[in-house]
Protein backbone atom coordinates (compact mmCIF):
# COMPACT_ATOMS: atom_id res chain seq x y z
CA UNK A 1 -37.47 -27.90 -1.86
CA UNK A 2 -35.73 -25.92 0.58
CA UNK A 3 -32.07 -26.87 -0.27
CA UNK A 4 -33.15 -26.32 -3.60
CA UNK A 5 -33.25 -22.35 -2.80
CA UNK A 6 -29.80 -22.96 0.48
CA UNK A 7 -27.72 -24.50 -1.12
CA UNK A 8 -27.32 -22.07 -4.15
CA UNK A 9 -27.63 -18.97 -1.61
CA UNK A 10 -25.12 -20.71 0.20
CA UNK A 11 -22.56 -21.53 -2.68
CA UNK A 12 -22.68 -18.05 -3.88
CA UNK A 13 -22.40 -16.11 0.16
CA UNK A 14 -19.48 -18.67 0.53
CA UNK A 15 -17.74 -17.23 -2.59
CA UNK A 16 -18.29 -14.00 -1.63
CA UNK A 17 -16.87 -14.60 1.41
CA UNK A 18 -13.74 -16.34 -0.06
CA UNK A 19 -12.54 -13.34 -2.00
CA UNK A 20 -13.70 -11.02 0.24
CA UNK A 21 -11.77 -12.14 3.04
CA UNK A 22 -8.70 -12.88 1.01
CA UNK A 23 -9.01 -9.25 0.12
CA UNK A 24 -9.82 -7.87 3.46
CA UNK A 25 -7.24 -10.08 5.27
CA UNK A 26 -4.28 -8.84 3.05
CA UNK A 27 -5.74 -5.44 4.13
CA UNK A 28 -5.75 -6.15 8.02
CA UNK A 29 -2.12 -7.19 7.27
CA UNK A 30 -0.86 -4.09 5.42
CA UNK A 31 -0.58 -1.65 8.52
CA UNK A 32 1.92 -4.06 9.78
CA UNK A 33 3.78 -5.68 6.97
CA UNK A 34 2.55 -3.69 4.10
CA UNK A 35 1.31 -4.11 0.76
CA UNK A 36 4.22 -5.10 -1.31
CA UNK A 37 4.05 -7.93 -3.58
CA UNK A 38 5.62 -10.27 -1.51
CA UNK A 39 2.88 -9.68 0.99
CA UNK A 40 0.57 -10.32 -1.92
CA UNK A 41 2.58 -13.28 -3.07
CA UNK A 42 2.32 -15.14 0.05
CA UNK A 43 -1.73 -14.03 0.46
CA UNK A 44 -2.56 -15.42 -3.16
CA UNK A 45 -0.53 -18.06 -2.97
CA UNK A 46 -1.67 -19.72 0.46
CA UNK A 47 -5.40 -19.21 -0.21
CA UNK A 48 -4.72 -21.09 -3.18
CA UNK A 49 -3.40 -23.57 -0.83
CA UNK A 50 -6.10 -23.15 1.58
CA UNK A 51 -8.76 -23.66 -1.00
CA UNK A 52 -7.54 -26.82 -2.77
CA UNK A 53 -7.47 -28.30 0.80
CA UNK A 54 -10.48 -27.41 1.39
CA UNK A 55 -11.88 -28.66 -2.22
CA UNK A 56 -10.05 -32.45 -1.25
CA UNK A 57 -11.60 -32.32 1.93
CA UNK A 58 -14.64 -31.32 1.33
CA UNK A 59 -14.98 -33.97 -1.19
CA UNK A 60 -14.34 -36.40 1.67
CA UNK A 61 -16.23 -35.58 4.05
CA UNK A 62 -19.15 -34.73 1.58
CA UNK A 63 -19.22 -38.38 0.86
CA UNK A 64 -19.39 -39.34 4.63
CA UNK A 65 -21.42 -36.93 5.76
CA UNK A 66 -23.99 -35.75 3.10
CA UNK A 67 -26.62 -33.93 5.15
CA UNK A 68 -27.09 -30.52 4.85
CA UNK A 69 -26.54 -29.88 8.58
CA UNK A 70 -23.11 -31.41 8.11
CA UNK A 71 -22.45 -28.82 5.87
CA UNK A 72 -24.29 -25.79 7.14
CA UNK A 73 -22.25 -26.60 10.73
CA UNK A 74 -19.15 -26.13 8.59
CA UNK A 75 -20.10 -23.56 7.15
CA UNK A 76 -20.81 -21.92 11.05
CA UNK A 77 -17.49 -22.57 11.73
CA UNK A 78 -15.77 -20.92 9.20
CA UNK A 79 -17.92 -17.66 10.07
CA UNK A 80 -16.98 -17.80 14.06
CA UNK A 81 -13.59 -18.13 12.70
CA UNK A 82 -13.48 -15.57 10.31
CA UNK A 83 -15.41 -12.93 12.74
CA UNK A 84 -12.42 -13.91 15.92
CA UNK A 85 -9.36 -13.36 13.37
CA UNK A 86 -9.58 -9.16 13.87
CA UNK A 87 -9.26 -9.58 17.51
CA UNK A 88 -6.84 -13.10 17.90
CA UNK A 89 -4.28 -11.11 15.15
CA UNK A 90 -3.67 -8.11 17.30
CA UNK A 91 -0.96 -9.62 20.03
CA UNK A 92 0.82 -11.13 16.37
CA UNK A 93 0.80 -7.49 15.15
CA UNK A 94 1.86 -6.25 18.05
CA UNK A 95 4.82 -8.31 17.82
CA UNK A 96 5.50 -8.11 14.37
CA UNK A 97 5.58 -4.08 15.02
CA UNK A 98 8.30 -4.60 17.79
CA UNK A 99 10.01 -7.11 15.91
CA UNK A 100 10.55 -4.43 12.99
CA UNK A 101 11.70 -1.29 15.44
CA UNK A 102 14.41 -4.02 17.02
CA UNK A 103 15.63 -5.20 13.93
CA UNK A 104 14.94 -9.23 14.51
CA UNK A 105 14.71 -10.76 10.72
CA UNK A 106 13.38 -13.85 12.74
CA UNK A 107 10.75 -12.35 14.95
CA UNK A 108 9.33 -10.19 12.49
CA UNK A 109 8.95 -13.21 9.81
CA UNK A 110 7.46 -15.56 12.28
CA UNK A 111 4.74 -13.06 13.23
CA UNK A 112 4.26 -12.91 9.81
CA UNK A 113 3.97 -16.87 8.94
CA UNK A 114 1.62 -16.84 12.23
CA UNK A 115 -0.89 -14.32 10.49
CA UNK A 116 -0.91 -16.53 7.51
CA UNK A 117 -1.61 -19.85 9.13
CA UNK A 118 -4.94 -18.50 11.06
CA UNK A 119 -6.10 -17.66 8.00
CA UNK A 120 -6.01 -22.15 7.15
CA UNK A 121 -8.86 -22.58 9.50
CA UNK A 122 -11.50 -19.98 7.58
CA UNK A 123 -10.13 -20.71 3.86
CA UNK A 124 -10.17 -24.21 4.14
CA UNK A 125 -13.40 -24.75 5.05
CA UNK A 126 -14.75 -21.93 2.47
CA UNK A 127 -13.38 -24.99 0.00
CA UNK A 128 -14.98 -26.98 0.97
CA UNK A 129 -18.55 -25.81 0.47
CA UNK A 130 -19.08 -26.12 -3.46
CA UNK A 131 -17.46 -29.92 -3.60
CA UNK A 132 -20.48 -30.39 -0.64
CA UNK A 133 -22.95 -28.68 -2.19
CA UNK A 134 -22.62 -30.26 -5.43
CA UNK A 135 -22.53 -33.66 -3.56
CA UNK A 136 -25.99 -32.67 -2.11
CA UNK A 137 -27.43 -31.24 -5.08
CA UNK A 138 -26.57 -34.01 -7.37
CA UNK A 139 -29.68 -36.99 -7.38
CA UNK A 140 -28.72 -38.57 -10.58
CA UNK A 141 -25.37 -39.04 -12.52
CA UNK A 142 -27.40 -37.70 -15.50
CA UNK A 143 -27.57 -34.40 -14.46
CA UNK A 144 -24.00 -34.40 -12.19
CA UNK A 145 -21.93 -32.40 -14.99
CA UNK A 146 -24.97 -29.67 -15.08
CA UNK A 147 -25.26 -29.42 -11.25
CA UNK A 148 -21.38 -28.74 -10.55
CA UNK A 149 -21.40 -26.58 -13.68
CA UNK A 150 -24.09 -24.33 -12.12
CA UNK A 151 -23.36 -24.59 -8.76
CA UNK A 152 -19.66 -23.37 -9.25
CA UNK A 153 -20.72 -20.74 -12.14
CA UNK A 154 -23.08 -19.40 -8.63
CA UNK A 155 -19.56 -19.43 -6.80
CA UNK A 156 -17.87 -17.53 -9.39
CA UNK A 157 -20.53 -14.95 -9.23
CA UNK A 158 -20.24 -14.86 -5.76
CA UNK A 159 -16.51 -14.01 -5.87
CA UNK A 160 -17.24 -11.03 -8.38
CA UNK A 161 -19.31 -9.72 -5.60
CA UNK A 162 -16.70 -10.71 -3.14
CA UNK A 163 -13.65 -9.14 -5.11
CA UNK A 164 -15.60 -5.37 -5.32
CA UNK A 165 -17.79 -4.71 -2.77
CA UNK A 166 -15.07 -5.40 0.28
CA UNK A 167 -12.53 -2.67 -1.28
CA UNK A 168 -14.78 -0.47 -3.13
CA UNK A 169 -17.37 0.48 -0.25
CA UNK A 170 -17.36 -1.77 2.92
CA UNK A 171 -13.79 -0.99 3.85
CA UNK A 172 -13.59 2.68 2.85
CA UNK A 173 -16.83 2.79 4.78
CA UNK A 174 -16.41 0.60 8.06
CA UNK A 175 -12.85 -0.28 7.75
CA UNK A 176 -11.04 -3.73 7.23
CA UNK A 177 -12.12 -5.15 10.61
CA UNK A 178 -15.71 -4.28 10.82
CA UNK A 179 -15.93 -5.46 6.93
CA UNK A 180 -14.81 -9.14 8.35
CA UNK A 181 -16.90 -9.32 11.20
CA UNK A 182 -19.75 -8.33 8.35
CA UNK A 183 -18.88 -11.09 6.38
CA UNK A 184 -18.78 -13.48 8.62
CA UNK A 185 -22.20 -12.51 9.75
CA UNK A 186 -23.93 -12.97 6.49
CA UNK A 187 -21.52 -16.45 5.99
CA UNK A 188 -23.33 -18.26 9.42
CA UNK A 189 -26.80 -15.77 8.21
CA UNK A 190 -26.55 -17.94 4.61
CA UNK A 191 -25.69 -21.27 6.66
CA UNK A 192 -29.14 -21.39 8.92
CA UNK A 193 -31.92 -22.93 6.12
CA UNK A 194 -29.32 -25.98 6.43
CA UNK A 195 -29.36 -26.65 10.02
CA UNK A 196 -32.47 -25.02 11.56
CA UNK A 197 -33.94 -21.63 13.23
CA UNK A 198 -32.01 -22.26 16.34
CA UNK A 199 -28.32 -22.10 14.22
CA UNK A 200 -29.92 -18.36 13.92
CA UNK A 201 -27.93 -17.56 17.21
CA UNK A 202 -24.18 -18.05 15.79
CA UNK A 203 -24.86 -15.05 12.97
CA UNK A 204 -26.77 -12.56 15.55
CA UNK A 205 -23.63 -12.97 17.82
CA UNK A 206 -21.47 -12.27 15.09
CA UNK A 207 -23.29 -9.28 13.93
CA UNK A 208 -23.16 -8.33 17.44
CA UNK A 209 -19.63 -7.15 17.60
CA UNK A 210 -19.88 -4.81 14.67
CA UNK A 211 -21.32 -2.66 17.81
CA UNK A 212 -17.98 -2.94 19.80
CA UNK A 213 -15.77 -0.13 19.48
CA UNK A 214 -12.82 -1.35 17.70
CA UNK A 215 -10.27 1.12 19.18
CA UNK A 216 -7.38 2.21 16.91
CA UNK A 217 -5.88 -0.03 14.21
CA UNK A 218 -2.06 0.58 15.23
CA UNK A 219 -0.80 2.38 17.91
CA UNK A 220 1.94 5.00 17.17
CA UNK A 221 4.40 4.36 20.34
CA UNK A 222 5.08 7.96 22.17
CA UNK A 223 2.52 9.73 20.31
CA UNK A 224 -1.04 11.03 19.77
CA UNK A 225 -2.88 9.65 16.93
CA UNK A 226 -4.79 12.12 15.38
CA UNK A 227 -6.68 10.59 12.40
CA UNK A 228 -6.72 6.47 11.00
CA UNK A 229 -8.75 5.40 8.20
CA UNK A 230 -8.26 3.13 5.50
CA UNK A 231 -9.62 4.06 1.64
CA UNK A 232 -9.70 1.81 -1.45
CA UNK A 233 -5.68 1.98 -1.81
CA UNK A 234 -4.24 1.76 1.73
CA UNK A 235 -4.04 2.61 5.44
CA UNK A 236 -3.48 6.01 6.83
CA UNK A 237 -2.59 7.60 9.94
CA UNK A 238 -1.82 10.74 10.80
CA UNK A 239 0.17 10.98 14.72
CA UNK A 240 1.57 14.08 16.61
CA UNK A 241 4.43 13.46 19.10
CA UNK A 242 4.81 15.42 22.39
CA UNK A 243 7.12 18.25 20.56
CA UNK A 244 3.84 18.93 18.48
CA UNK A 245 5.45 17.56 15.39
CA UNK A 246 2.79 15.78 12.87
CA UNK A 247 3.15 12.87 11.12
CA UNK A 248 1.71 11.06 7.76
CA UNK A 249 1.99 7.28 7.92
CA UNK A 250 0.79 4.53 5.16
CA UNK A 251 0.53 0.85 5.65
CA UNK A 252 3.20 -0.71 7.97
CA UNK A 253 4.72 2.95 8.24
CA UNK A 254 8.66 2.21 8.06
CA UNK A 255 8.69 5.65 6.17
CA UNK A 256 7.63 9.06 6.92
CA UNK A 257 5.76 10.56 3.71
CA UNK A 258 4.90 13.79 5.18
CA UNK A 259 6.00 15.56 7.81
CA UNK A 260 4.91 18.94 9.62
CA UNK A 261 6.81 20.64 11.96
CA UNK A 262 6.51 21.12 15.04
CA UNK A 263 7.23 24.93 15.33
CA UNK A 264 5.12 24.93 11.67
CA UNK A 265 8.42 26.27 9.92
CA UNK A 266 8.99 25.63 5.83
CA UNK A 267 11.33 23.20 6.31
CA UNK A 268 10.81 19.71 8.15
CA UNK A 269 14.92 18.25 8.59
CA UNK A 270 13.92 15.77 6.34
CA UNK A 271 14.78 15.16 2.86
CA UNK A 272 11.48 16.88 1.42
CA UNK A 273 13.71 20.15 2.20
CA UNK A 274 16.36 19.34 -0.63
CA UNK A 275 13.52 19.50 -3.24
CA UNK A 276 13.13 22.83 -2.55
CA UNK A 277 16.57 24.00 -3.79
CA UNK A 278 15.81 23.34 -7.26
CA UNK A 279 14.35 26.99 -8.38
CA UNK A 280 17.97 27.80 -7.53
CA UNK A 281 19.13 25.12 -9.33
CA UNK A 282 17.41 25.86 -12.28
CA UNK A 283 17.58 29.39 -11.74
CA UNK A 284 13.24 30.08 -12.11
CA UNK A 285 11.83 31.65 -8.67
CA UNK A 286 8.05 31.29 -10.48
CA UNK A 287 8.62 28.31 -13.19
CA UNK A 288 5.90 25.60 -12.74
CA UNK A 289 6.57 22.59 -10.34
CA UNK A 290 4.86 19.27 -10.66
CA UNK A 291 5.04 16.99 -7.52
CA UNK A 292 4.47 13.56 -8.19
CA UNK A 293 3.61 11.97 -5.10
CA UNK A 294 2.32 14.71 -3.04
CA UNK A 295 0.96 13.11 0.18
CA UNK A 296 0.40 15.29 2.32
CA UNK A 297 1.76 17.73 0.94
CA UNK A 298 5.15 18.30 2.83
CA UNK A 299 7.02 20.04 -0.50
CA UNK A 300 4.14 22.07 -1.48
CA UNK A 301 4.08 23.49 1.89
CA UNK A 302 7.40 24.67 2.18
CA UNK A 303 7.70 25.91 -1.00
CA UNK A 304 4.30 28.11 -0.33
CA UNK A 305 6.45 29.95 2.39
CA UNK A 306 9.94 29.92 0.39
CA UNK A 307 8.83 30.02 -2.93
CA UNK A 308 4.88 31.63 -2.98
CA UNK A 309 5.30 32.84 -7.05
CA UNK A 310 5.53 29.04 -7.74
CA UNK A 311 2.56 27.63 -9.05
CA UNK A 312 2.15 23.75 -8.54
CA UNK A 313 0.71 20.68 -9.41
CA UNK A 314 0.08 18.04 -7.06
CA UNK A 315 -0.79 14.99 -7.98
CA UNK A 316 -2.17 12.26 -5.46
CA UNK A 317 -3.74 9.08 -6.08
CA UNK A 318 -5.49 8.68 -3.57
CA UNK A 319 -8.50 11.48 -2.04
CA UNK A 320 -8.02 10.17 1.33
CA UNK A 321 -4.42 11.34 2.19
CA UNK A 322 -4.77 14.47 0.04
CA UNK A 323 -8.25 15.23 3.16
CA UNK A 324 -5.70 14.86 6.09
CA UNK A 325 -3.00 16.85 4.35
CA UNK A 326 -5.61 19.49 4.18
CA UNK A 327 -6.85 18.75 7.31
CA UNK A 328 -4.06 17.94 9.61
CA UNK A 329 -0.80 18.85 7.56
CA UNK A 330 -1.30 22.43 6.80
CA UNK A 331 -1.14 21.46 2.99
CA UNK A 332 -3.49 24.01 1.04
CA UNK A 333 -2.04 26.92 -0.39
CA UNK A 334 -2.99 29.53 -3.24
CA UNK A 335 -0.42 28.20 -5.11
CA UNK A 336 -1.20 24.45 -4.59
CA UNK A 337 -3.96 22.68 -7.33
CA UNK A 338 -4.11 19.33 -5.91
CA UNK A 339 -5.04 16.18 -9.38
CA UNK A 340 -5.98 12.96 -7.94
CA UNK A 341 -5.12 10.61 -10.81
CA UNK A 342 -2.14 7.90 -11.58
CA UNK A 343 1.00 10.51 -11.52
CA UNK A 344 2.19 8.74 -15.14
CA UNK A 345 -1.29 8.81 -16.55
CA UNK A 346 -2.10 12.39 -15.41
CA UNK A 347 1.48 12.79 -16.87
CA UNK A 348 0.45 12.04 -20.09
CA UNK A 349 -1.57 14.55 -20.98
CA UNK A 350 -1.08 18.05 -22.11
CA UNK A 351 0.81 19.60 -19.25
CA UNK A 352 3.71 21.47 -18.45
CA UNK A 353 6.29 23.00 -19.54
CA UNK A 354 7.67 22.81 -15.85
CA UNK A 355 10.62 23.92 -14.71
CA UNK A 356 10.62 20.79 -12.44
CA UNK A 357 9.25 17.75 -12.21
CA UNK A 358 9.70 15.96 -8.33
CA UNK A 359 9.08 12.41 -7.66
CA UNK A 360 8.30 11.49 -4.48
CA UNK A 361 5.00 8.22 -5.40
CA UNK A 362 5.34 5.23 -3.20
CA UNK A 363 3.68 2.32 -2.78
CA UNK A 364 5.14 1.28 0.12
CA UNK A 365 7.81 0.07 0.47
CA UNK A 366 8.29 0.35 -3.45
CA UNK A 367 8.06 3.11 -5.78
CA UNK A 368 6.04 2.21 -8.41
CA UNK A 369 8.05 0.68 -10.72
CA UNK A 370 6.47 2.20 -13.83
CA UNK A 371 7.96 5.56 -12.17
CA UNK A 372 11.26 4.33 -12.49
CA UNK A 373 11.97 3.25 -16.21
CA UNK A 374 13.42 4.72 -19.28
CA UNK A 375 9.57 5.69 -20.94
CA UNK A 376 9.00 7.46 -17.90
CA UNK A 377 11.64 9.62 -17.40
CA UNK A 378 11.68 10.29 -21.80
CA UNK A 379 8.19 11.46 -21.04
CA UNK A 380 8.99 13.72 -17.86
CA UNK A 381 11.78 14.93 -20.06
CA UNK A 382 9.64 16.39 -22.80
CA UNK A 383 7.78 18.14 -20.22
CA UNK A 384 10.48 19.95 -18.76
CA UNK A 385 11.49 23.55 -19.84
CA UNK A 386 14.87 23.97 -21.68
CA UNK A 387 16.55 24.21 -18.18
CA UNK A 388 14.40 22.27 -16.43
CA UNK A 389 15.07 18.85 -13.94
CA UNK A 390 13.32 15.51 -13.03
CA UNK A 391 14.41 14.94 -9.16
CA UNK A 392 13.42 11.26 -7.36
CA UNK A 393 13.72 10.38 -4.08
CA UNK A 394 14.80 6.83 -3.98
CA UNK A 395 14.12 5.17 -0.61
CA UNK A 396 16.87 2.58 0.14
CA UNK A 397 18.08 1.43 3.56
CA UNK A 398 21.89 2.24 4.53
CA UNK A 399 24.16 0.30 2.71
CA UNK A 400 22.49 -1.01 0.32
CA UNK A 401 22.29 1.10 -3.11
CA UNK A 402 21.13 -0.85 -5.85
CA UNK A 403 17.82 0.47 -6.35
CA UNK A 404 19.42 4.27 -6.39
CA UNK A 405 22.80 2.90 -8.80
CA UNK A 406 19.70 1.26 -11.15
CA UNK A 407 17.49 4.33 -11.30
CA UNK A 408 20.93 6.62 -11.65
CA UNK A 409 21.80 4.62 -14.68
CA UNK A 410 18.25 4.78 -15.87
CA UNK A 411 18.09 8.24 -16.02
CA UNK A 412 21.56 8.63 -17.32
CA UNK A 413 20.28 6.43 -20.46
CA UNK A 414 17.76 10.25 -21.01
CA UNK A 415 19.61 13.21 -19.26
CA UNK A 416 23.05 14.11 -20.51
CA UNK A 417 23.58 15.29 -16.48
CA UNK A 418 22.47 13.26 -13.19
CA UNK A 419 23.59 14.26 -9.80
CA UNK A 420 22.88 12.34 -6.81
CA UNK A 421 23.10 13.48 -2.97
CA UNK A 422 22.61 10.94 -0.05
CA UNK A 423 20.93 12.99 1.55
CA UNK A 424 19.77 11.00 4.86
CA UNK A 425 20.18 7.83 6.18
CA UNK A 426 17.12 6.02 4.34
CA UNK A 427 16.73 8.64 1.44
CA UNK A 428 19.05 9.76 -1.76
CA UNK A 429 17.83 12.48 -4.43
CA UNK A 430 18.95 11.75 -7.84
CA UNK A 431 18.41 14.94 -10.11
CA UNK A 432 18.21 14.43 -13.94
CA UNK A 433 19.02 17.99 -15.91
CA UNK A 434 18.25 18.23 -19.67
CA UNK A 435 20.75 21.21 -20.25
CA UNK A 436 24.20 19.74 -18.44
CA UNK A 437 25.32 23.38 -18.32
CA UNK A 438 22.60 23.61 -15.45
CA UNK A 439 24.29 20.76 -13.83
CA UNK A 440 27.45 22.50 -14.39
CA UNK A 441 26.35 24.93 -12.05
CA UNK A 442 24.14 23.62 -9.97
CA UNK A 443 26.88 23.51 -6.94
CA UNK A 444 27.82 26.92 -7.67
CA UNK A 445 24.30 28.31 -7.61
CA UNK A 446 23.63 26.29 -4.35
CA UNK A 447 26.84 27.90 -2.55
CA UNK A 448 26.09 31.10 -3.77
CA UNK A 449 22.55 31.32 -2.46
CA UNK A 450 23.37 29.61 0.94
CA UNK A 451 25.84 32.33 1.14
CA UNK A 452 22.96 34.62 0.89
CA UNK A 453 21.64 32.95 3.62
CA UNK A 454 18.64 31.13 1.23
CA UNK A 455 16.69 28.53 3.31
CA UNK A 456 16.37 26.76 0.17
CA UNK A 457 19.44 26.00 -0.35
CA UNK A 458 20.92 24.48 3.03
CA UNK A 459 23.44 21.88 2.58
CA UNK A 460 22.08 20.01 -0.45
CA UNK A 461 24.89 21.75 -2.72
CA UNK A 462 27.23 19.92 -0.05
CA UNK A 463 25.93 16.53 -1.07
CA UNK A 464 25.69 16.95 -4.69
CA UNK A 465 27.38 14.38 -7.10
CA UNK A 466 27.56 13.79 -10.30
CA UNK A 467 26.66 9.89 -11.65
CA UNK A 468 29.10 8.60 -13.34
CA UNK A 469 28.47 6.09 -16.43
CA UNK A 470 28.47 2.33 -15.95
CA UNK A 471 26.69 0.02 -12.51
CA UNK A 472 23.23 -0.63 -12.32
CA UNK A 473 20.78 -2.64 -13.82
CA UNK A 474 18.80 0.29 -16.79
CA UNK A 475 15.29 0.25 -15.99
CA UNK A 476 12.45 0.20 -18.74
CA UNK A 477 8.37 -0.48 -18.99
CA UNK A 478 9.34 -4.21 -19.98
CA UNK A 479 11.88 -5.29 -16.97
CA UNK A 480 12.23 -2.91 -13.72
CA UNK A 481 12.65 -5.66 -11.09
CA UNK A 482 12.38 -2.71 -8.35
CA UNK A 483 10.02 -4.78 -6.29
CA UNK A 484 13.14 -7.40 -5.60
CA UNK A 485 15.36 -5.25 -5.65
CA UNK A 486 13.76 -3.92 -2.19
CA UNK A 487 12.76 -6.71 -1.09
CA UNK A 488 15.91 -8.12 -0.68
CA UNK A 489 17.11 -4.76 0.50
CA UNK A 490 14.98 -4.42 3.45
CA UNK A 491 15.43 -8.19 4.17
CA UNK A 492 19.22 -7.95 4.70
CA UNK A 493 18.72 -4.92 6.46
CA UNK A 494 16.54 -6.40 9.02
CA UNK A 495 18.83 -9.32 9.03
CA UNK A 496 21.42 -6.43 10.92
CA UNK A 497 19.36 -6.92 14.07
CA UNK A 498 19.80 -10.92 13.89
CA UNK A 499 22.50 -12.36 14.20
CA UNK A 500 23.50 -15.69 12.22
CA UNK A 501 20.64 -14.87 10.02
């Protein structure tokens, strides 16, 4: 009688817990090797392979061993496991951090093929609970197709529960490591019917630690962190260094996406400052300004000081970074109305006419490929005013431009005029223009108001190009390969810092 209540609590906690630390795990690994889809790829793909070891071995030892303390002492060892992983991953991610500021390809992959193999031990033994459960719950061969049926349908369930309630509230709420530690409690909790009130110590222990302070999440070397929190979409941090300067990091932080100065002036140094030459550009000192991508609010800032008649629109996906912009990045502004939506969705609606349109959305170290195609820039088009412009910052490590030459050909396919200026290292603005006369004198404007001594228009008129036809893959909703484009970007860049690689 009692495994006939265990064993289904059990199947359904260790389905949960499957999912949720799948989840959870590729969220502990994001503020060191991001959230791309190759991260994804490889988390997907080796619980897969996790699981389907655990399923054949589970079947095994099922048939050796089929006592239920057999499996609830399994089932005890995946939680210890699970509940040790925040704290035995922090030397790897340590090293994986160091790998990445020295440039070693090598290092940096091999902490990252660590962090994936101590996730075997957990996910592997997760498997093997149904195939064990079924084995114990089965009495006749009658009924065997009806047992597994139900016992894996209680799984399934399980991993509905497992898949929401990790990214929805316990990780916005306690954060990714706590939210492991929890699950792991409740695994060994579900795992004492099958081995006796004494097994009761393994999940008190466990649920013991979600009292120790857990410190930071990632240190920011030669600075002060100020804020770290992680909400349903990714981790933030916001650091000052000793000059006073703040910063806005997400996930593995390679890139800056805000930045405030450190004597609080309207421009940072950064490329955020070349966006706000484009009421020269387009010659409208109040027209509307959408900022796709606002952070924490870097552009809106500055153009607040330079450009107060403006009015903008903001739009951030996620409420999180949008509170420390207010908070910490001197963001809010009369001028500022901050949308938290999808920037292509919110897009979509009734809005505008602007006289510019800025894209600066990333998921790092991506930007969303959906912001990047033909469809999207037609529909920024029709949103523009008759002199208006669509301006993208495309993140691409030096020497390698085939993510800017692809979106410059992309929106050559809609404007009749793009113009392009490199205008850092890691960072080129491409600027679409539906009236080429504005292009026409774009460089002219720029001189002639830097001559004036603007602060808007610094040296991007210096930088300025026009794209010419031809090179680069065009972009649309059906095939934008931006992801591997990247990828492969940011691989043979690291690859600088290793030689023979």
């Amino acid at each position: 009688m009692r495994l006939r209540f265990a064993l289904p609590l059990l199947v359904f906690v260790g389905g949960a817990a499957t999912l949720a630390a799948e989840l959870t795990g590729a969220r502990l690994l994001a503020p060191w090797f991001g959230a791309s889809n190759l991260v994804w790829a490889n988390v997907i793909g080796l619980t897969l392979i996790y699981l389907s070891l655990g399923y054949w071995l589970g079947g095994k030892l099922a048939d050796r061993h089929p006592t239920p303390r057999a499996l609830g002492t399994t089932v005890i060892i995946a939680a210890v496991s699970l509940a040790i992983l925040p704290i035995a991953l922090t030397p790897v991610f340590r090293a994986a951090q160091s790998a990445f500021t020295n440039l070693s390809a090598g290092a940096f992959v091999a902490s990252f093929v660590g962090t994936m193999l101590m996730f075997l031990v957990p996910i592997t033994l997760l498997g093997m609970v149904a195939p064990w459960a079924i084995r114990l719950s089965v009495t006749t061969v009658e009924t065997a197709g009806s047992v597994s049926g139900r016992l894996y349908a209680i799984s399934t369930m399980g991993s509905i529960l497992g898949t929401f309630l990790p990214v929805l509230v316990l990780i916005p709420a306690i954060g990714s490591r706590l939210t492991l530690i929890l699950i792991a409690g409740v695994l060994a909790l579900a795992a004492v019917p099958l081995i006796g009130i004494r097994a009761v110590v393994a999940p008190i222990v466990i649920l013991a630690l979600l009292a120790v302070p857990v410190g930071s999440i990632k240190d920011a070397p030669g600075e002060t962190v100020l804020f770290e929190g992680e909400s349903p979409y990714q981790f933030v941090q916001v650091s000052e260094t000793p000059s006073g300067e703040r910063i806005l990091r997400l996930n593995e932080g390679w890139a800056l996406h805000s930045v405030l100065p450190a004597s609080r002036s309207a421009l940072t140094g950064g490329y955020w400052d070349a966006f706000t030459a484009l009421p020269v550009i387009t010659d409208s000192p109040d027209g509307r300004l959408a900022i796709l991508g606002n952070a924490g609010g870097s552009i809106a800032r500055a153009y607040r000081m330079i450009w107060p008649k403006v009015p903008i629109d903001g739009i951030e996906i996620d409420p999180l970074v949008s509170e420390v912009g207010s908070k910490y990045l001197d963001m809010d502004g009369p001028n500022l109305t901050v949308h938290e939506a999808d920037a292509r969705f919110w897009l979509s609606g009734d809005r505008g006419p602007f006289a510019a349109i800025v894209v600066d959305a990333y998921r790092q170290p991506y930007i969303p490929f959906h912001l990047a195609t033909v469809e999207f820039f037609e529909q920024a088009r029709d949103r523009l005013t008759p002199t208006g412009v669509v301006a993208i910052n495309v993140g691409a490590p030096p020497g390698d431009d085939e993510v800017v030459r692809s979106i410059g050909a992309t929106m050559r396919t809609v404007f009749p005029a793009v113009m392009e200026a490199r205008y850092e290292e890691f960072n080129s603005v491409l600027i679409g223009f539906r009236d080429p006369a504005t292009a026409v004198r774009a460089k002219t404007a720029l001189a002639a108001a830097s001559g004036a001594g603007s602060p808007a228009a610094h040296k991007l008129g210096d930088l300025l190009q026009f794209v010419s036809p031809g090179g680069g893959q065009v972009l649309t909703d059906d095939n934008a390969p931006v992801e591997q484009m990247t990828d492969g970007a940011i691989l043979d860049y690291l690859n600088q810092g290793t030689p023979g690689l």
